[in-house]
C-alpha atoms as a PDB file:
ATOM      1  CA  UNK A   1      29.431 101.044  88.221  1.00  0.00           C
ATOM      2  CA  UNK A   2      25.540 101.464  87.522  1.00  0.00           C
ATOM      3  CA  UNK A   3      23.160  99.009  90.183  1.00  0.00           C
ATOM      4  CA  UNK A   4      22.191  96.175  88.323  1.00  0.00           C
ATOM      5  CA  UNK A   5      18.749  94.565  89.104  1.00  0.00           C
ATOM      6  CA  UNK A   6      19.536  90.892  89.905  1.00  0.00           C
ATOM      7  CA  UNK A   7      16.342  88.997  88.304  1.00  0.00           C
ATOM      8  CA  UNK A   8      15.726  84.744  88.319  1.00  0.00           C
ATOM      9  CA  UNK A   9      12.666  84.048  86.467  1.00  0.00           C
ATOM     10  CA  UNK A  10      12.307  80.734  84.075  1.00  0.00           C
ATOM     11  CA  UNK A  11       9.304  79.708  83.300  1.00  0.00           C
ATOM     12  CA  UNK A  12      10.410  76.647  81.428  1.00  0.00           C
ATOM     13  CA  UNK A  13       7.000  76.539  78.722  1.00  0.00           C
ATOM     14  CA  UNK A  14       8.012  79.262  77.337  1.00  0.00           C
ATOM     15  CA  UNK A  15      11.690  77.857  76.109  1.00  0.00           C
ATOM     16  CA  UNK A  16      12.258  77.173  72.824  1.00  0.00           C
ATOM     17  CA  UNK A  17      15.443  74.730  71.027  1.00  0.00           C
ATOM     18  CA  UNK A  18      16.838  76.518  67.926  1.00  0.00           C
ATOM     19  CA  UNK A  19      15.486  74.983  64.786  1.00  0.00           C
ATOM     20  CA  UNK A  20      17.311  73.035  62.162  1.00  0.00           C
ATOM     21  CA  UNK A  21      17.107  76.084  59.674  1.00  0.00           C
ATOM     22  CA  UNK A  22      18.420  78.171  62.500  1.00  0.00           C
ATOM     23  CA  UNK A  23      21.318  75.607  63.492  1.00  0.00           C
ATOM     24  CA  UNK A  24      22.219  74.874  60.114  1.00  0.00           C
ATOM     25  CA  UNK A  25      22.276  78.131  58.424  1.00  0.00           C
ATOM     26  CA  UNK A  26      25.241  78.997  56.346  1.00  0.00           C
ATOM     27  CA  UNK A  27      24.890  82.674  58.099  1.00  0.00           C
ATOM     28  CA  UNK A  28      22.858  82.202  61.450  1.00  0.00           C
ATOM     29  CA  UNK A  29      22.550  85.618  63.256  1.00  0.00           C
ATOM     30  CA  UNK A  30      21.061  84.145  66.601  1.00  0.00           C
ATOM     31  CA  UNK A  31      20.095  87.379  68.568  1.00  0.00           C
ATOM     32  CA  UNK A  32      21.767  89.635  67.004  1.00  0.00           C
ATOM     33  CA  UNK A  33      24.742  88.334  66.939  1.00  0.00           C
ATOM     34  CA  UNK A  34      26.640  88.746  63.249  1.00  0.00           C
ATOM     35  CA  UNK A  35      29.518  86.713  64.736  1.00  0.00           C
ATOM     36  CA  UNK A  36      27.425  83.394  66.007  1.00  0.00           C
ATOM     37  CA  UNK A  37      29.853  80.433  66.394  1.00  0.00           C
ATOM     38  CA  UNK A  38      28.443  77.361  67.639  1.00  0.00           C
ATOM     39  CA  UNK A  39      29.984  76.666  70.643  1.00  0.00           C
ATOM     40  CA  UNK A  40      27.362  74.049  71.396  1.00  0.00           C
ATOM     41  CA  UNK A  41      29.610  70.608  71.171  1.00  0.00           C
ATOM     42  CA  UNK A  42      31.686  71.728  73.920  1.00  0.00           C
ATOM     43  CA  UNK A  43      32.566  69.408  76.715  1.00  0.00           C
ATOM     44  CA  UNK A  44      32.924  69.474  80.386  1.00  0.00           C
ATOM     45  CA  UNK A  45      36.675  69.593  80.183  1.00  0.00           C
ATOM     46  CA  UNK A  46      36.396  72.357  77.457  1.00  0.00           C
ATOM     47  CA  UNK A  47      34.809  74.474  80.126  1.00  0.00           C
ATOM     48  CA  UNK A  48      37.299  73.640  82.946  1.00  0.00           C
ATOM     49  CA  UNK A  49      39.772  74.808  80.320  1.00  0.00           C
ATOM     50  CA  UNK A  50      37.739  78.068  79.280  1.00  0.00           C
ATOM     51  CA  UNK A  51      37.410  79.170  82.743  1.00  0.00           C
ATOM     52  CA  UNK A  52      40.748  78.542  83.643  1.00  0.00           C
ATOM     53  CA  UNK A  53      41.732  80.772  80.488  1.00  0.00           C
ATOM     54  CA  UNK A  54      39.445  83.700  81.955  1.00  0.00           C
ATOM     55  CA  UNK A  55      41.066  83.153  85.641  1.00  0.00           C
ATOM     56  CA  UNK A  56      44.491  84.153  84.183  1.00  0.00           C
ATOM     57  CA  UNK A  57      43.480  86.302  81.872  1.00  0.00           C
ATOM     58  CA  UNK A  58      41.353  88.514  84.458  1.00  0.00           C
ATOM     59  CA  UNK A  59      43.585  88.325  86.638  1.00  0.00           C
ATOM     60  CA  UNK A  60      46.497  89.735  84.021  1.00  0.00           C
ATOM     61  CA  UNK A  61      44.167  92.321  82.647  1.00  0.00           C
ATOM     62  CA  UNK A  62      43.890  93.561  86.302  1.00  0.00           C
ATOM     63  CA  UNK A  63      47.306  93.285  87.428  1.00  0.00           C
ATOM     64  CA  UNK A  64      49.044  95.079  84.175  1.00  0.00           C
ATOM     65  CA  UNK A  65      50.403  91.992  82.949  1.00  0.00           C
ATOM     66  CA  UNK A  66      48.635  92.477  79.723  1.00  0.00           C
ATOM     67  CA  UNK A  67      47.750  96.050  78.386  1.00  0.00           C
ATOM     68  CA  UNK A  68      44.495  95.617  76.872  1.00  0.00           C
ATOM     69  CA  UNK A  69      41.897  93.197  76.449  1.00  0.00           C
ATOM     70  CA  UNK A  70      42.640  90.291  73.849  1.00  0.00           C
ATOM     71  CA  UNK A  71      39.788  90.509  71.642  1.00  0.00           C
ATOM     72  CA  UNK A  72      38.792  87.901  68.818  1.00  0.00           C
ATOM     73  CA  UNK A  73      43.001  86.901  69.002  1.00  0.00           C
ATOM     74  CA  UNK A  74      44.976  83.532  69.277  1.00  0.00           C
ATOM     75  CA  UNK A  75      45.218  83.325  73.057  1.00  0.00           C
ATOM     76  CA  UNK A  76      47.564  79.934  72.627  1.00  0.00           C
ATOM     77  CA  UNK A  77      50.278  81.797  74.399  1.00  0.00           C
ATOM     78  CA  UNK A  78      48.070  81.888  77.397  1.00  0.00           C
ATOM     79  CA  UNK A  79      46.854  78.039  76.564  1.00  0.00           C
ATOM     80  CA  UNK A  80      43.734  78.873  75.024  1.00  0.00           C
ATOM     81  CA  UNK A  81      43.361  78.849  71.243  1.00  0.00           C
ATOM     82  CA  UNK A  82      39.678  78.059  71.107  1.00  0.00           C
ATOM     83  CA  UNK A  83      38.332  80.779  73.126  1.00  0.00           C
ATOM     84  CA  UNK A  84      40.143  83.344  71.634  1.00  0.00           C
ATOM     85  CA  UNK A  85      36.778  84.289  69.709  1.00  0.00           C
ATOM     86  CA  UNK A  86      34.891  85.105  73.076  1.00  0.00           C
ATOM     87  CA  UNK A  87      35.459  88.118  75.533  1.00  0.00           C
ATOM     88  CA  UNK A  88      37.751  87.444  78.291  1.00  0.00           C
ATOM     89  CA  UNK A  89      35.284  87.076  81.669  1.00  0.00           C
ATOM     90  CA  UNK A  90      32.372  85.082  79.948  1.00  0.00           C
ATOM     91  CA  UNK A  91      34.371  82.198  78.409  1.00  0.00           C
ATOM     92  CA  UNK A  92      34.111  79.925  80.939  1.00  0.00           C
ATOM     93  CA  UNK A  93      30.037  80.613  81.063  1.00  0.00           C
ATOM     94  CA  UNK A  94      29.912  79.965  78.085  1.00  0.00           C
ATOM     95  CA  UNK A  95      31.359  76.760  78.025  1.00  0.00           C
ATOM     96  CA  UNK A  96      29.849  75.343  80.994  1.00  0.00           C
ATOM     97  CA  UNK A  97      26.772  75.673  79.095  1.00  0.00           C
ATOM     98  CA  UNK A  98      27.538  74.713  76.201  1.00  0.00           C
ATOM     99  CA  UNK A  99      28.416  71.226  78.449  1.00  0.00           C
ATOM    100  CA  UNK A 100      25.346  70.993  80.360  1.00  0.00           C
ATOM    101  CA  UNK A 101      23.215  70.938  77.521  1.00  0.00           C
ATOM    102  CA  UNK A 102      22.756  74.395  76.218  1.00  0.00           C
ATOM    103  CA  UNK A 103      23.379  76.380  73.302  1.00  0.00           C
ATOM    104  CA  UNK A 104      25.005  79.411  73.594  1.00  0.00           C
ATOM    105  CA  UNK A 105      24.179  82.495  70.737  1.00  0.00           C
ATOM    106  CA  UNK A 106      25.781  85.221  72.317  1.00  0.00           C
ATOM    107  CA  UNK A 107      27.481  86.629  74.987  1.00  0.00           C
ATOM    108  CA  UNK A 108      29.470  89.847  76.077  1.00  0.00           C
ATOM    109  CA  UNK A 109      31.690  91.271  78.658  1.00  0.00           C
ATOM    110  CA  UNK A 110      30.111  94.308  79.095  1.00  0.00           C
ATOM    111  CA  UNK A 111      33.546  96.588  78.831  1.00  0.00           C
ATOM    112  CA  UNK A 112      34.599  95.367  81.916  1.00  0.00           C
ATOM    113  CA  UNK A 113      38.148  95.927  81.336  1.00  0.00           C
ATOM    114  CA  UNK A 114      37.729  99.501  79.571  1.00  0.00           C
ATOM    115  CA  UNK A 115      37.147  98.722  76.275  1.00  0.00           C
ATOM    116  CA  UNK A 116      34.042 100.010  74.106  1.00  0.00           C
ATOM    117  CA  UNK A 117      31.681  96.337  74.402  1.00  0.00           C
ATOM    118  CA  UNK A 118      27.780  96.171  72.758  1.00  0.00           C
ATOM    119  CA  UNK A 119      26.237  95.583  76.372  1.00  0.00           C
ATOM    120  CA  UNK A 120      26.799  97.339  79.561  1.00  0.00           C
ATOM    121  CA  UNK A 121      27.395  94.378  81.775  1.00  0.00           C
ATOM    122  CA  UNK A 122      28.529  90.849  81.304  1.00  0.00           C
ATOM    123  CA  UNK A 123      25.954  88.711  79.981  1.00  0.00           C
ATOM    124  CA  UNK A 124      25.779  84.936  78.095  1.00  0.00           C
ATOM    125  CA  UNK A 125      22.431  84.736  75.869  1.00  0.00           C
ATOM    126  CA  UNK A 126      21.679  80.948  74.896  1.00  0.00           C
ATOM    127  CA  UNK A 127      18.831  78.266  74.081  1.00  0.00           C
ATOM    128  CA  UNK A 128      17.915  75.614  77.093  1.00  0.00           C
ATOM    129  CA  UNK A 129      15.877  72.649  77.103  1.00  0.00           C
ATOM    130  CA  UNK A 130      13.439  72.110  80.135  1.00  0.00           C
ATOM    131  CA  UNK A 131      15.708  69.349  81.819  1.00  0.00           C
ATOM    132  CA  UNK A 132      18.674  71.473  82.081  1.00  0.00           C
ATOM    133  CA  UNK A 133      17.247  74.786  83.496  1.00  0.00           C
ATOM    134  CA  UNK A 134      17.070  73.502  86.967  1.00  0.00           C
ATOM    135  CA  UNK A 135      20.901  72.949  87.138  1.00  0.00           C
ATOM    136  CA  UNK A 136      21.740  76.368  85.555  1.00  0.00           C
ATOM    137  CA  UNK A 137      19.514  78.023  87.662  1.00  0.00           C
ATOM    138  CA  UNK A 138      21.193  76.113  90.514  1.00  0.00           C
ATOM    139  CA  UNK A 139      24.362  77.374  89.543  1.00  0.00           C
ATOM    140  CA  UNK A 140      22.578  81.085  88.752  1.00  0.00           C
ATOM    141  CA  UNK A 141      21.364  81.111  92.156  1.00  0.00           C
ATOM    142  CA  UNK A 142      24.828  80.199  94.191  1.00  0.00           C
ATOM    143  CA  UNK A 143      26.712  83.029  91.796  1.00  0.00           C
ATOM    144  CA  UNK A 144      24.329  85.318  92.825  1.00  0.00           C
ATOM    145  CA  UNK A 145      24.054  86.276  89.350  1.00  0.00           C
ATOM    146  CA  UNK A 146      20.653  86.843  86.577  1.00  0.00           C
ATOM    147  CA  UNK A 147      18.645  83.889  84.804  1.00  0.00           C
ATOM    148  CA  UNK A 148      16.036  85.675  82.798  1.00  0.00           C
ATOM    149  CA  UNK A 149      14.047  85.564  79.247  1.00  0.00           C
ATOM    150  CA  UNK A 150      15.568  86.758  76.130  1.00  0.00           C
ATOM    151  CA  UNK A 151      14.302  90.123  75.440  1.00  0.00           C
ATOM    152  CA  UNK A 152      14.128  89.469  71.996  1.00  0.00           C
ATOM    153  CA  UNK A 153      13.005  85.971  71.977  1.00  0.00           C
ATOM    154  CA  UNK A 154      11.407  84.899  74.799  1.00  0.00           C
ATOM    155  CA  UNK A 155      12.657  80.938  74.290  1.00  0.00           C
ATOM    156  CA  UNK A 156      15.948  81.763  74.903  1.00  0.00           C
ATOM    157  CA  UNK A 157      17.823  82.775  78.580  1.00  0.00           C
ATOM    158  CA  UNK A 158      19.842  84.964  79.530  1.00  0.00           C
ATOM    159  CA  UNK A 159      22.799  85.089  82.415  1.00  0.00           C
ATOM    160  CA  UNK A 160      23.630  88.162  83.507  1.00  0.00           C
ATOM    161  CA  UNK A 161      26.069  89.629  86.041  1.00  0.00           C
ATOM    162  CA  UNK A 162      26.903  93.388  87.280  1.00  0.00           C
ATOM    163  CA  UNK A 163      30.779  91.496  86.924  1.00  0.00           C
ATOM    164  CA  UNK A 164      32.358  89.247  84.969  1.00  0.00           C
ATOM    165  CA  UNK A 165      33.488  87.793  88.691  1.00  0.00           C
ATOM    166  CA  UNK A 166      30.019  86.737  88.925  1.00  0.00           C
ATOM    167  CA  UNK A 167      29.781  84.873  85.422  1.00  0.00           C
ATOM    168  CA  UNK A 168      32.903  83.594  86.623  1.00  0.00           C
ATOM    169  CA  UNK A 169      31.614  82.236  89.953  1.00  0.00           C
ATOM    170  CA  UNK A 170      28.613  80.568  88.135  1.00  0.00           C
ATOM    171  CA  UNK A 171      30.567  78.976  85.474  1.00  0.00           C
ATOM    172  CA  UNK A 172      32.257  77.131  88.524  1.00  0.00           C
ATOM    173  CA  UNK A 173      29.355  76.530  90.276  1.00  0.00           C
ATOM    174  CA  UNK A 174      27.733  75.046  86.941  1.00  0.00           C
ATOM    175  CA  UNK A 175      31.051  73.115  86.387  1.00  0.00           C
ATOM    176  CA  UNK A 176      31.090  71.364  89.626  1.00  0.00           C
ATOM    177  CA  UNK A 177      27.415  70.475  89.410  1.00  0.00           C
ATOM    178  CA  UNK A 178      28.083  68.930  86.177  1.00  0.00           C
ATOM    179  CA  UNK A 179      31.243  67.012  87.328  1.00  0.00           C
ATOM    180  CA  UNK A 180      29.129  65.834  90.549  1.00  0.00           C
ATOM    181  CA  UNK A 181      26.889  64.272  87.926  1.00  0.00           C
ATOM    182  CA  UNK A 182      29.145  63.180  85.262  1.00  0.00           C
ATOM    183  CA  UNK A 183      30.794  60.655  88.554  1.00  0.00           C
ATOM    184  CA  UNK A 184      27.786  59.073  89.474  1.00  0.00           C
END
């Protein structure tokens, strides 16, 4: 695997929120992405479920107990119908912040399980207000994974790993952070 530069940078004047016409668009295309799905109404609980779904499923894709990478499919047989659209190894990420506050556009595995993928690493692109950066970088910084600007919109973030083990890692992190808080 290539050496991936490992970059934390947010300066938080520069983030942007989506706008209504963006949000509400019958077609949004955040980023690039022709198969947006907001994601962003998912709860703390959805995330302990999405990264639990990417535990197992990593974990079968590497042992042989499944032969290929389930891609935009009905996971329910592994307990997961509503992450089916997103690739294995980012789900949880992707959830987590969705529940802290964040709205996720786009995100990838990066091919990590052999499979032709539109990034070369694992990466979660998403909007973030101000108040909720320092917790996701937090979470960034324990993972030892990416936090940087969009490249193609500066107002957005984006969390990337060399790994999907790392995306993993900071979707706990973030999870537990947000539990902490969500008890006090």
């Amino acid at each position: 695997m290539n050496h991936l530069a490992i970059t934390r940078s947010v300066d938080k004047s520069l983030l942007r929120w989506p706008t209504d016409e963006e949000r509400d668009s019958e077609d949004p295309y955040f980023l690039g992405n022709q198969y947006f799905l907001d994601l962003s109404d998912l709860t703390l609980n959805d995330a302990l479920e999405a990264l639990a779904s990417d535990q197992l499923l990593v974990e079968m894709l590497r042992n042989g107990g499944l032969a290929e990478e389930p891609i935009g499919q009905d996971d329910s047989e592994f307990g997961d119908e509503a992450f089916g659209c997103l690739d294995v190894g980012v789900r949880g990420a992707v959830a987590a912040i969705a529940a802290s506050g964040g709205f996720p556009v786009a995100s990838c595995n990066g091919g990590s399980f052999g499979t032709a993928h539109a990034y070369q690493h694992p990466l979660v692109a998403f909007y973030c207000q101000p108040h909720c950066v320092d917790q996701i970088m937090a979470a960034a910084e324990m993972a030892s994974v990416g936090l940087i600007h969009g490249t193609t919109d500066e107002g957005s973030l984006l969390l990337y790993s060399s790994d999907v083990d790392g995306l993993m890692d900071f979707a706990s992190k973030l999870i537990a952070a947000l539990h902490s808080n969500s008890a006090r």
